[in-house]
N, C-alpha and C. Protein backbone atom coordinates (compact mmCIF):
# COMPACT_ATOMS: atom_id res chain seq x y z
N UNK A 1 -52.18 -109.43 178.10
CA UNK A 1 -50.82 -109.51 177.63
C UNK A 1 -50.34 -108.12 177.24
N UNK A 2 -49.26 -108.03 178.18
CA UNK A 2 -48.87 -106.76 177.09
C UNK A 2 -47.34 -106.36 176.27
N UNK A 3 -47.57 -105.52 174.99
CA UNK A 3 -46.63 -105.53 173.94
C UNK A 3 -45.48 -104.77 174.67
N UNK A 4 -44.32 -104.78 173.84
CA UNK A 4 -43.34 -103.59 174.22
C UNK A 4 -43.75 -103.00 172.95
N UNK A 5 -43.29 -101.61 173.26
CA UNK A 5 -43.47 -100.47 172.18
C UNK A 5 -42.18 -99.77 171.83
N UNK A 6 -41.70 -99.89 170.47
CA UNK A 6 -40.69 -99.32 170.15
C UNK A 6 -40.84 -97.92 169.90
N UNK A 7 -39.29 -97.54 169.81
CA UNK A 7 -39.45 -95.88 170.06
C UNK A 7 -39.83 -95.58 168.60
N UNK A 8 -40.63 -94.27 168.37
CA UNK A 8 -40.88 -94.05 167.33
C UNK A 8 -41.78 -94.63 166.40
N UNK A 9 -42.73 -95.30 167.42
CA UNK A 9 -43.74 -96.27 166.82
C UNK A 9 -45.31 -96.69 166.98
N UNK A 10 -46.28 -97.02 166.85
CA UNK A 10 -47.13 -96.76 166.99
C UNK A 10 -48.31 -98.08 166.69
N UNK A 11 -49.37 -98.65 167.66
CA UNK A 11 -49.81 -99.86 167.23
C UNK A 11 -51.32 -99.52 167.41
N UNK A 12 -52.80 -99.75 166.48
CA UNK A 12 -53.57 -99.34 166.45
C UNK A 12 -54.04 -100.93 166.37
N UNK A 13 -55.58 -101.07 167.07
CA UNK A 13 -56.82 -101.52 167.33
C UNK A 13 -57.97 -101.37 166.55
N UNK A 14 -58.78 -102.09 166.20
CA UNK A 14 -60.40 -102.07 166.10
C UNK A 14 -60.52 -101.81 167.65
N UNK A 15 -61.43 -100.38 167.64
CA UNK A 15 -62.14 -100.10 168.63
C UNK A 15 -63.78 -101.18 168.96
N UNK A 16 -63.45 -102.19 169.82
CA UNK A 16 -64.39 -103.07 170.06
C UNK A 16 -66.07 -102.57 170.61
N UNK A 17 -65.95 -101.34 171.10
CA UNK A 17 -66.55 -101.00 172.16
C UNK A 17 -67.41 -99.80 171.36
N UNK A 18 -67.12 -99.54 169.80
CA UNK A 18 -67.77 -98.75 168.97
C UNK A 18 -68.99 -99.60 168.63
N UNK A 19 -70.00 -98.18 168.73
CA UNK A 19 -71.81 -98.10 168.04
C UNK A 19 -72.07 -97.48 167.39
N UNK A 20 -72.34 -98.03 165.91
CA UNK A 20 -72.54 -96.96 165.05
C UNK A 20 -73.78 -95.96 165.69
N UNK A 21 -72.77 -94.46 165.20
CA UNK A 21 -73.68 -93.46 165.12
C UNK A 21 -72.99 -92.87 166.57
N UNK A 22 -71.83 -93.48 167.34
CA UNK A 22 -71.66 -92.65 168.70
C UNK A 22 -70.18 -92.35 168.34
N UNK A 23 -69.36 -90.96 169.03
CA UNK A 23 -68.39 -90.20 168.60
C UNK A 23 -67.08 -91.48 168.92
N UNK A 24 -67.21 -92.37 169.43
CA UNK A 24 -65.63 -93.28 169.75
C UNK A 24 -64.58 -93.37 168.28
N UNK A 25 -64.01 -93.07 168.45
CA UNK A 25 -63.11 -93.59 167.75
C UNK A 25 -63.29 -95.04 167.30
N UNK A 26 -63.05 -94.92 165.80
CA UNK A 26 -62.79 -96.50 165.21
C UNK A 26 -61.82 -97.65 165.41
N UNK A 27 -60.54 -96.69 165.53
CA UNK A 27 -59.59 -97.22 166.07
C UNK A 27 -58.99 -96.66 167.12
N UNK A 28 -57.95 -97.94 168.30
CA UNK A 28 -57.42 -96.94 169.04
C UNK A 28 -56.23 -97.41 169.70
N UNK A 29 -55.26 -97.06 170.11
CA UNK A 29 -54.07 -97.71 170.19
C UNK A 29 -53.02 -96.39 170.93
N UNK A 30 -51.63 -96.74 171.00
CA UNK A 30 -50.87 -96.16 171.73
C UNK A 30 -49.49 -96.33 170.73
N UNK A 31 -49.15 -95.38 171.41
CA UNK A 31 -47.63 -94.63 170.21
C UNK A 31 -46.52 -94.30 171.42
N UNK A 32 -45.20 -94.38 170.79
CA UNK A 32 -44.10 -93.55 171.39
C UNK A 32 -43.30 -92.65 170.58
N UNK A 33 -42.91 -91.76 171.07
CA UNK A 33 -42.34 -91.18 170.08
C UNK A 33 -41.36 -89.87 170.93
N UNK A 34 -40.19 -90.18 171.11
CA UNK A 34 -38.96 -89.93 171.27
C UNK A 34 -39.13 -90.17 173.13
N UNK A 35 -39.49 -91.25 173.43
CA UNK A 35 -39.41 -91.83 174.45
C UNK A 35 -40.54 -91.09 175.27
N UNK A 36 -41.79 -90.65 174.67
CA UNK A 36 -42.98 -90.54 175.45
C UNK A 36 -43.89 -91.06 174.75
N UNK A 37 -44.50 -91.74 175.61
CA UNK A 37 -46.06 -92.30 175.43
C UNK A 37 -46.78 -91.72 175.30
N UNK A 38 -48.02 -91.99 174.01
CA UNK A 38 -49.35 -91.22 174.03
C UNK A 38 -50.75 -92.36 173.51
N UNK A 39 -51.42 -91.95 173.62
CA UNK A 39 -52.67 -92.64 173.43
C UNK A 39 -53.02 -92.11 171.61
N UNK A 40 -53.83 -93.06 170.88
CA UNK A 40 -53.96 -92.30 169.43
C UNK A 40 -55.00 -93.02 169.47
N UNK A 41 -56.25 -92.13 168.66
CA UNK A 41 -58.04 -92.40 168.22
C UNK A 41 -58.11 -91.99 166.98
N UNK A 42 -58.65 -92.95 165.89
CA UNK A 42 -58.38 -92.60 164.82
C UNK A 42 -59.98 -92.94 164.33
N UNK A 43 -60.62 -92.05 163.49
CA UNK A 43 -61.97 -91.89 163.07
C UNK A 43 -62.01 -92.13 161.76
N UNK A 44 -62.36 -92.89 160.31
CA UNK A 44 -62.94 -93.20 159.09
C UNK A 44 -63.90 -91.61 159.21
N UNK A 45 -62.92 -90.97 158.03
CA UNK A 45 -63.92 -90.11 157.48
C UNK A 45 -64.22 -90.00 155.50
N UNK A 46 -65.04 -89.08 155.24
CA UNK A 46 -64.80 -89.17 153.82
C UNK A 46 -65.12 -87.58 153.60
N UNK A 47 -64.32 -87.30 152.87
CA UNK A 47 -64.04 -85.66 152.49
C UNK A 47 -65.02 -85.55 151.51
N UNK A 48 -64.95 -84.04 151.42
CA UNK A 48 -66.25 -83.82 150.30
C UNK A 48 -66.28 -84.41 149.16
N UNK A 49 -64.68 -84.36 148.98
CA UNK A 49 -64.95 -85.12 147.38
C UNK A 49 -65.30 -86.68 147.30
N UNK A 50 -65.28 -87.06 148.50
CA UNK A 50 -65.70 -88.57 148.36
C UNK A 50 -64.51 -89.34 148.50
N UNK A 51 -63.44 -88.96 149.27
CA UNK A 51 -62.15 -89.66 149.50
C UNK A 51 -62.12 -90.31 150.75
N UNK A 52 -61.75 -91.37 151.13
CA UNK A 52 -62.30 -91.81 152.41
C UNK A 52 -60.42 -91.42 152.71
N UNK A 53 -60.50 -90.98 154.41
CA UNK A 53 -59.27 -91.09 154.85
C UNK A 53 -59.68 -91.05 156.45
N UNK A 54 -58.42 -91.55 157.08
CA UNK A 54 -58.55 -91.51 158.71
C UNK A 54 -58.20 -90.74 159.28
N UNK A 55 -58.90 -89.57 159.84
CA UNK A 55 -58.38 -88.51 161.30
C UNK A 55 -58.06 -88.59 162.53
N UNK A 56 -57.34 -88.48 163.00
CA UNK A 56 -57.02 -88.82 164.16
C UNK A 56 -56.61 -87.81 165.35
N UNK A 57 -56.83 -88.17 166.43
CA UNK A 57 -56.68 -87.31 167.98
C UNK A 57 -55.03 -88.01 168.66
N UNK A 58 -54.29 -87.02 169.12
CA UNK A 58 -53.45 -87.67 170.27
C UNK A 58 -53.46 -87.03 171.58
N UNK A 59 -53.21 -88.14 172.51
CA UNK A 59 -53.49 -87.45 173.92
C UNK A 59 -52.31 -87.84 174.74
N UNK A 60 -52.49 -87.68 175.99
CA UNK A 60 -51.42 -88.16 177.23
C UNK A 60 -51.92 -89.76 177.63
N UNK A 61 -51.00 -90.16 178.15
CA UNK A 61 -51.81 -91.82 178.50
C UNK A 61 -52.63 -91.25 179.67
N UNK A 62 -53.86 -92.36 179.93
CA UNK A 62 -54.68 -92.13 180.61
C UNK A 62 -54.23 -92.63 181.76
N UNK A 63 -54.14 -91.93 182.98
CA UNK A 63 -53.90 -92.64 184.46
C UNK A 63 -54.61 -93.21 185.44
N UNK A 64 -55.85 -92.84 184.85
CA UNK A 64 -57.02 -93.63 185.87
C UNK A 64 -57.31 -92.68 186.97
N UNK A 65 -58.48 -93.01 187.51
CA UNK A 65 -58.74 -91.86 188.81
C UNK A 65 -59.42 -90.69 188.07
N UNK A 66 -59.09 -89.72 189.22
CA UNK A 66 -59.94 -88.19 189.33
C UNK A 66 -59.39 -87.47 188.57
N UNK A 67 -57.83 -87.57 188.18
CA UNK A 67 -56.42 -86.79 187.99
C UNK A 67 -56.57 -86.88 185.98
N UNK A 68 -55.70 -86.06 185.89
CA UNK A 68 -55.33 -86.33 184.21
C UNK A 68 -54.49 -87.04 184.07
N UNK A 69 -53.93 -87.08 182.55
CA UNK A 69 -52.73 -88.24 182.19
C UNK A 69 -51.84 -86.99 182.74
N UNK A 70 -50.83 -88.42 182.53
CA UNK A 70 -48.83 -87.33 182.94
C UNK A 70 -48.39 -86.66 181.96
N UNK A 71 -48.99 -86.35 181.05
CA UNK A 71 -48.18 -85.62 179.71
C UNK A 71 -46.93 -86.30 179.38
N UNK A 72 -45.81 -85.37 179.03
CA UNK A 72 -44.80 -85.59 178.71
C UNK A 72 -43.73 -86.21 179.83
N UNK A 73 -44.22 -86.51 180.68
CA UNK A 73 -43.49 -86.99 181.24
C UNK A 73 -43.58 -88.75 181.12
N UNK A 74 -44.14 -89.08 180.81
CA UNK A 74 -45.18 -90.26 180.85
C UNK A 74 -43.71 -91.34 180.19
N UNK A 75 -43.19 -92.28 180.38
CA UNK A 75 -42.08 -92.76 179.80
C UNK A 75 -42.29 -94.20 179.81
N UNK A 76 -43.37 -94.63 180.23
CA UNK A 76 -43.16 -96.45 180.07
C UNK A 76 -43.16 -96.60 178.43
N UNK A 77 -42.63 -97.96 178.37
CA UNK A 77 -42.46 -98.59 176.81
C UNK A 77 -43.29 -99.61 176.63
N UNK A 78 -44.30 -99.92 177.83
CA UNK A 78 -45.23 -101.21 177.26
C UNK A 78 -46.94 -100.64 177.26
N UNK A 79 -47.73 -101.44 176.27
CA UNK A 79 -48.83 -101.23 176.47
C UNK A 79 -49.76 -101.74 176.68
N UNK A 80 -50.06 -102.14 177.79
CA UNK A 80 -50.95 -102.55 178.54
C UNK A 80 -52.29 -103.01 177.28
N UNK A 81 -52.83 -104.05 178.33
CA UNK A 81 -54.61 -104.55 177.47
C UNK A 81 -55.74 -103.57 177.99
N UNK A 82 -55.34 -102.93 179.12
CA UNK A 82 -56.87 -102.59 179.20
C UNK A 82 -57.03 -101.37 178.03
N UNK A 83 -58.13 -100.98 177.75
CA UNK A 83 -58.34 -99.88 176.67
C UNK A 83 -58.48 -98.63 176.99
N UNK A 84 -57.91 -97.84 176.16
CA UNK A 84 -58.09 -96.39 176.63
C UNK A 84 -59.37 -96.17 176.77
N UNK A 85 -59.23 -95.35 177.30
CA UNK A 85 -60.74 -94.43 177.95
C UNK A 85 -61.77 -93.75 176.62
N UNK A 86 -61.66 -93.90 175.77
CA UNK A 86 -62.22 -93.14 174.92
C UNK A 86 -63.89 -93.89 174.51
């Protein structure tokens, strides 16, 4: 099934496919933001002082194949089920 994505917005996942102890992202989900699509990986960390907070990566959507994502050009508004590549 897939969502529409509003502009300026952003919908995050439990990363299903995480093992503790391997670099995936905890969470992972897809954003728009002023009418481009991006992919977002967000990691549980805890700072020295013992503050837990979430870091996160953004990328281009993934296109599949040999090739990279489209960058900024990238303009669909829905997001698909299959999972990012991460």
């Amino acid at each position: 099934m897939a969502m529409d994505l509003d502009n300026n917005k952003m919908v995050m996942f439990p990363n299903s496919k995480k093992v503790e102890g391997d670099n995936l992202p905890d969470y992972k989900g897809e954003g728009m933001y002023e009418g481009v699509k991006f992919e977002v990986g967000l990691w549980k960390n805890v700072s020295k002082a013992g503050s837990q907070y979430l870091g996160g990566k953004l990328s281009a959507p993934f296109q599949g194949g040999a090739g990279t994502g489209s960058g900024a050009g990238a303009q669909s508004s829905t997001i698909s089920d299959a999972p990012p590549p991460y």
